[in-house]
C-alpha atoms as a PDB file:
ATOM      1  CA  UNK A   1     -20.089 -21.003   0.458  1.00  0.00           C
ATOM      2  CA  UNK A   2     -18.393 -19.855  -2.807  1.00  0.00           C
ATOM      3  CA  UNK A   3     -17.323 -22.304  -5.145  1.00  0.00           C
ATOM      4  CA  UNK A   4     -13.831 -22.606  -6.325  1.00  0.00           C
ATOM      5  CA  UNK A   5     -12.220 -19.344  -8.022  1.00  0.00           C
ATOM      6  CA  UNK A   6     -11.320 -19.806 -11.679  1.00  0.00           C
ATOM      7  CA  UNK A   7      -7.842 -18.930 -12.675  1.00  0.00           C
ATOM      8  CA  UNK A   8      -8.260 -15.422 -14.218  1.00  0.00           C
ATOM      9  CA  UNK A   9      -9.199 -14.493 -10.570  1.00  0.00           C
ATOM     10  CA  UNK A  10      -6.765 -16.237  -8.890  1.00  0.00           C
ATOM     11  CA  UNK A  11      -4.216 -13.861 -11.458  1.00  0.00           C
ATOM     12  CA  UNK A  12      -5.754 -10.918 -10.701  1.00  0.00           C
ATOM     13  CA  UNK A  13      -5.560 -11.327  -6.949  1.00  0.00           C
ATOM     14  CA  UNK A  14      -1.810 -11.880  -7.201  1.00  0.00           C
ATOM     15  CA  UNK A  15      -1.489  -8.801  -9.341  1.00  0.00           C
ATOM     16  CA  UNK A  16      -3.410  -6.628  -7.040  1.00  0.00           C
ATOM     17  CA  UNK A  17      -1.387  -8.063  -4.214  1.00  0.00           C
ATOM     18  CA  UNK A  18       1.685  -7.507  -6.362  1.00  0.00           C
ATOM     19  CA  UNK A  19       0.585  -3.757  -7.045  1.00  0.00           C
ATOM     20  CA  UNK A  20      -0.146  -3.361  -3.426  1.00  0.00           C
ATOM     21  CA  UNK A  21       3.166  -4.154  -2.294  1.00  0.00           C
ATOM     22  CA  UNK A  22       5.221  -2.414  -4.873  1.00  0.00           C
ATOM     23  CA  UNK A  23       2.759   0.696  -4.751  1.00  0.00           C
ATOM     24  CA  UNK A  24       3.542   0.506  -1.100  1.00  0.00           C
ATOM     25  CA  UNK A  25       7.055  -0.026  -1.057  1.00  0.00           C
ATOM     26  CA  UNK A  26       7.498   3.004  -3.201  1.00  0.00           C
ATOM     27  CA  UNK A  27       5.936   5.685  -1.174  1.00  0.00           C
ATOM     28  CA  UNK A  28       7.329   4.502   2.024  1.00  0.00           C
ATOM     29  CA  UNK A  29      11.119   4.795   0.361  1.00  0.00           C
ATOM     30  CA  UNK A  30       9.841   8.196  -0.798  1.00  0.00           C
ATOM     31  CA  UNK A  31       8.737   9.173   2.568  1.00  0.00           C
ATOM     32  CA  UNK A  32      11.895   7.422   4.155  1.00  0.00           C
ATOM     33  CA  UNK A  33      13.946   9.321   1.656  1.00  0.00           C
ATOM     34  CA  UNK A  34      12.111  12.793   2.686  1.00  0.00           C
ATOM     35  CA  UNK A  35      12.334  12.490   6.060  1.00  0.00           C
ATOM     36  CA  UNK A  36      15.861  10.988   6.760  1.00  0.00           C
ATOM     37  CA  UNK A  37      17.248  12.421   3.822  1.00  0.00           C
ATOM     38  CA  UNK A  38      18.254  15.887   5.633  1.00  0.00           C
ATOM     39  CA  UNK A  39      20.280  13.696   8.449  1.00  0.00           C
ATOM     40  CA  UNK A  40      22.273  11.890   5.968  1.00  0.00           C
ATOM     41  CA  UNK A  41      22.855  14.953   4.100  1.00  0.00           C
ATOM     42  CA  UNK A  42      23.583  17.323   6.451  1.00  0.00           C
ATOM     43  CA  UNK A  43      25.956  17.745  10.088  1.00  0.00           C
ATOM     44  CA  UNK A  44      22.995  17.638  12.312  1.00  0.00           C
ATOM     45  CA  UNK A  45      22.817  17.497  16.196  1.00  0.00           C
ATOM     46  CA  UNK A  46      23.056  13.719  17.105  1.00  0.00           C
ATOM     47  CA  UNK A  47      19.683  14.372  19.071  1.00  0.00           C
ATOM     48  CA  UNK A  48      17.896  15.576  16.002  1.00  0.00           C
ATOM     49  CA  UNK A  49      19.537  13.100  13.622  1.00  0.00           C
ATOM     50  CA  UNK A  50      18.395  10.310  15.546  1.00  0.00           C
ATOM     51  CA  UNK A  51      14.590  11.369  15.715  1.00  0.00           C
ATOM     52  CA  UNK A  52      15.245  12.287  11.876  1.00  0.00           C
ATOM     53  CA  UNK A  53      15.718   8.722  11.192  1.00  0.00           C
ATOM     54  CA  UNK A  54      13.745   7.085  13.691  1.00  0.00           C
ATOM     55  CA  UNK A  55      10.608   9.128  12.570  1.00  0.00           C
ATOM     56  CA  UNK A  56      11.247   8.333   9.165  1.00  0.00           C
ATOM     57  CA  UNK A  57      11.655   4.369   9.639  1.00  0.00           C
ATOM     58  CA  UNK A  58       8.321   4.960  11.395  1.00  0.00           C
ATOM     59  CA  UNK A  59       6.173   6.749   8.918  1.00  0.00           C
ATOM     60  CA  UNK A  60       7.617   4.604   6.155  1.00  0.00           C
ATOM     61  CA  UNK A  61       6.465   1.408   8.042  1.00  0.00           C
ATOM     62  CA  UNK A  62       3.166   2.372   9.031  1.00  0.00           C
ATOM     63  CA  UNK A  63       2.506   3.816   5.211  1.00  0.00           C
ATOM     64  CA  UNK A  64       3.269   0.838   4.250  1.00  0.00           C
ATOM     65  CA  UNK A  65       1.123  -0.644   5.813  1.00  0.00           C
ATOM     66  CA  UNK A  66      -1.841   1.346   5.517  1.00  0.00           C
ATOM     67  CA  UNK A  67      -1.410   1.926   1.342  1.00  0.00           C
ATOM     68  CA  UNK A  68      -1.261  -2.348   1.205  1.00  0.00           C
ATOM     69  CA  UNK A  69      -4.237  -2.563   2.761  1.00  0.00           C
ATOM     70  CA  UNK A  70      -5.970   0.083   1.125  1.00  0.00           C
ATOM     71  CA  UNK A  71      -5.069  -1.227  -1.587  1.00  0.00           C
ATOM     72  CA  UNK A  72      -5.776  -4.802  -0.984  1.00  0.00           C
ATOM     73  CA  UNK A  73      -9.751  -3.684   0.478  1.00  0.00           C
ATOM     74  CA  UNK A  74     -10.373  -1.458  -2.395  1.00  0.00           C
ATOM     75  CA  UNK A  75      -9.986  -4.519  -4.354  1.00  0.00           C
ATOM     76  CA  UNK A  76     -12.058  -6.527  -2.541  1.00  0.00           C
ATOM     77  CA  UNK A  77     -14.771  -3.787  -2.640  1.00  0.00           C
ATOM     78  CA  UNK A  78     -14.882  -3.544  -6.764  1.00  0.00           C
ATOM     79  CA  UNK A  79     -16.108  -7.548  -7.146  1.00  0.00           C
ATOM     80  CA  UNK A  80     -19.553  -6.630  -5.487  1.00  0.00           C
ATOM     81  CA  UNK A  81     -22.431  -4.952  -7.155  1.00  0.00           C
ATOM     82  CA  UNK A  82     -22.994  -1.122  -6.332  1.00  0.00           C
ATOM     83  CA  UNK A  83     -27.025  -2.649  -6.436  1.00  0.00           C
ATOM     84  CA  UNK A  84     -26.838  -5.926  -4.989  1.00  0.00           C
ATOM     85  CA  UNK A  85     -29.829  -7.889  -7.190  1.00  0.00           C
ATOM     86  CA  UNK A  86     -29.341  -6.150 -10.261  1.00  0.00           C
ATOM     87  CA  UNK A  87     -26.955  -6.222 -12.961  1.00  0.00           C
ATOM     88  CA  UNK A  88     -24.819  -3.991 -15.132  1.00  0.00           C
ATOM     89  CA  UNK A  89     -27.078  -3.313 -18.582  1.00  0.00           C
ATOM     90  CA  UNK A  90     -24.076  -3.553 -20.293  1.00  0.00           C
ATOM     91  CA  UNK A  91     -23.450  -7.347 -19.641  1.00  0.00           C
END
């Protein structure tokens, strides 16, 4: 059972969470923007407009998603040893 986590990793847990969301947030309004952008823009056919935006709303939220928790298990990946038993010469 691990012991209690000091506060320098408590701070950079909330930063990478922080990072994940923002990170996140920003590609899926870039995506959104890119893929609903030509309905707001333009005179389309309702039909069209309407899977415009819907498709959009729905690649934004699953990027979203997937970049946070990408992210987020990246993270959690880079505390363990690449050689578990032996340690970084450096140290």
């Amino acid at each position: 059972m691990r012991g209690r986590r000091s506060q320098a990793v408590r701070d950079a847990i909330t930063v990478e969470i922080g990072y994940a969301l923002c990170s996140a947030a920003f590609a899926a309004a870039v995506v959104l923007g890119a893929v609903t952008g030509p309905a707001l823009l333009f005179e389309l056919p309702g039909a069209f407009e309407t899977v415009l935006r819907r498709t959009g709303v729905l690649l934004a939220a699953v990027l979203f998603a997937v970049r946070t928790v990408s992210v987020l298990i990246r993270f959690g990946r880079a505390d363990q040893p690449s050689r578990p038993g032996s340690t970084n010469p450096d140290s």
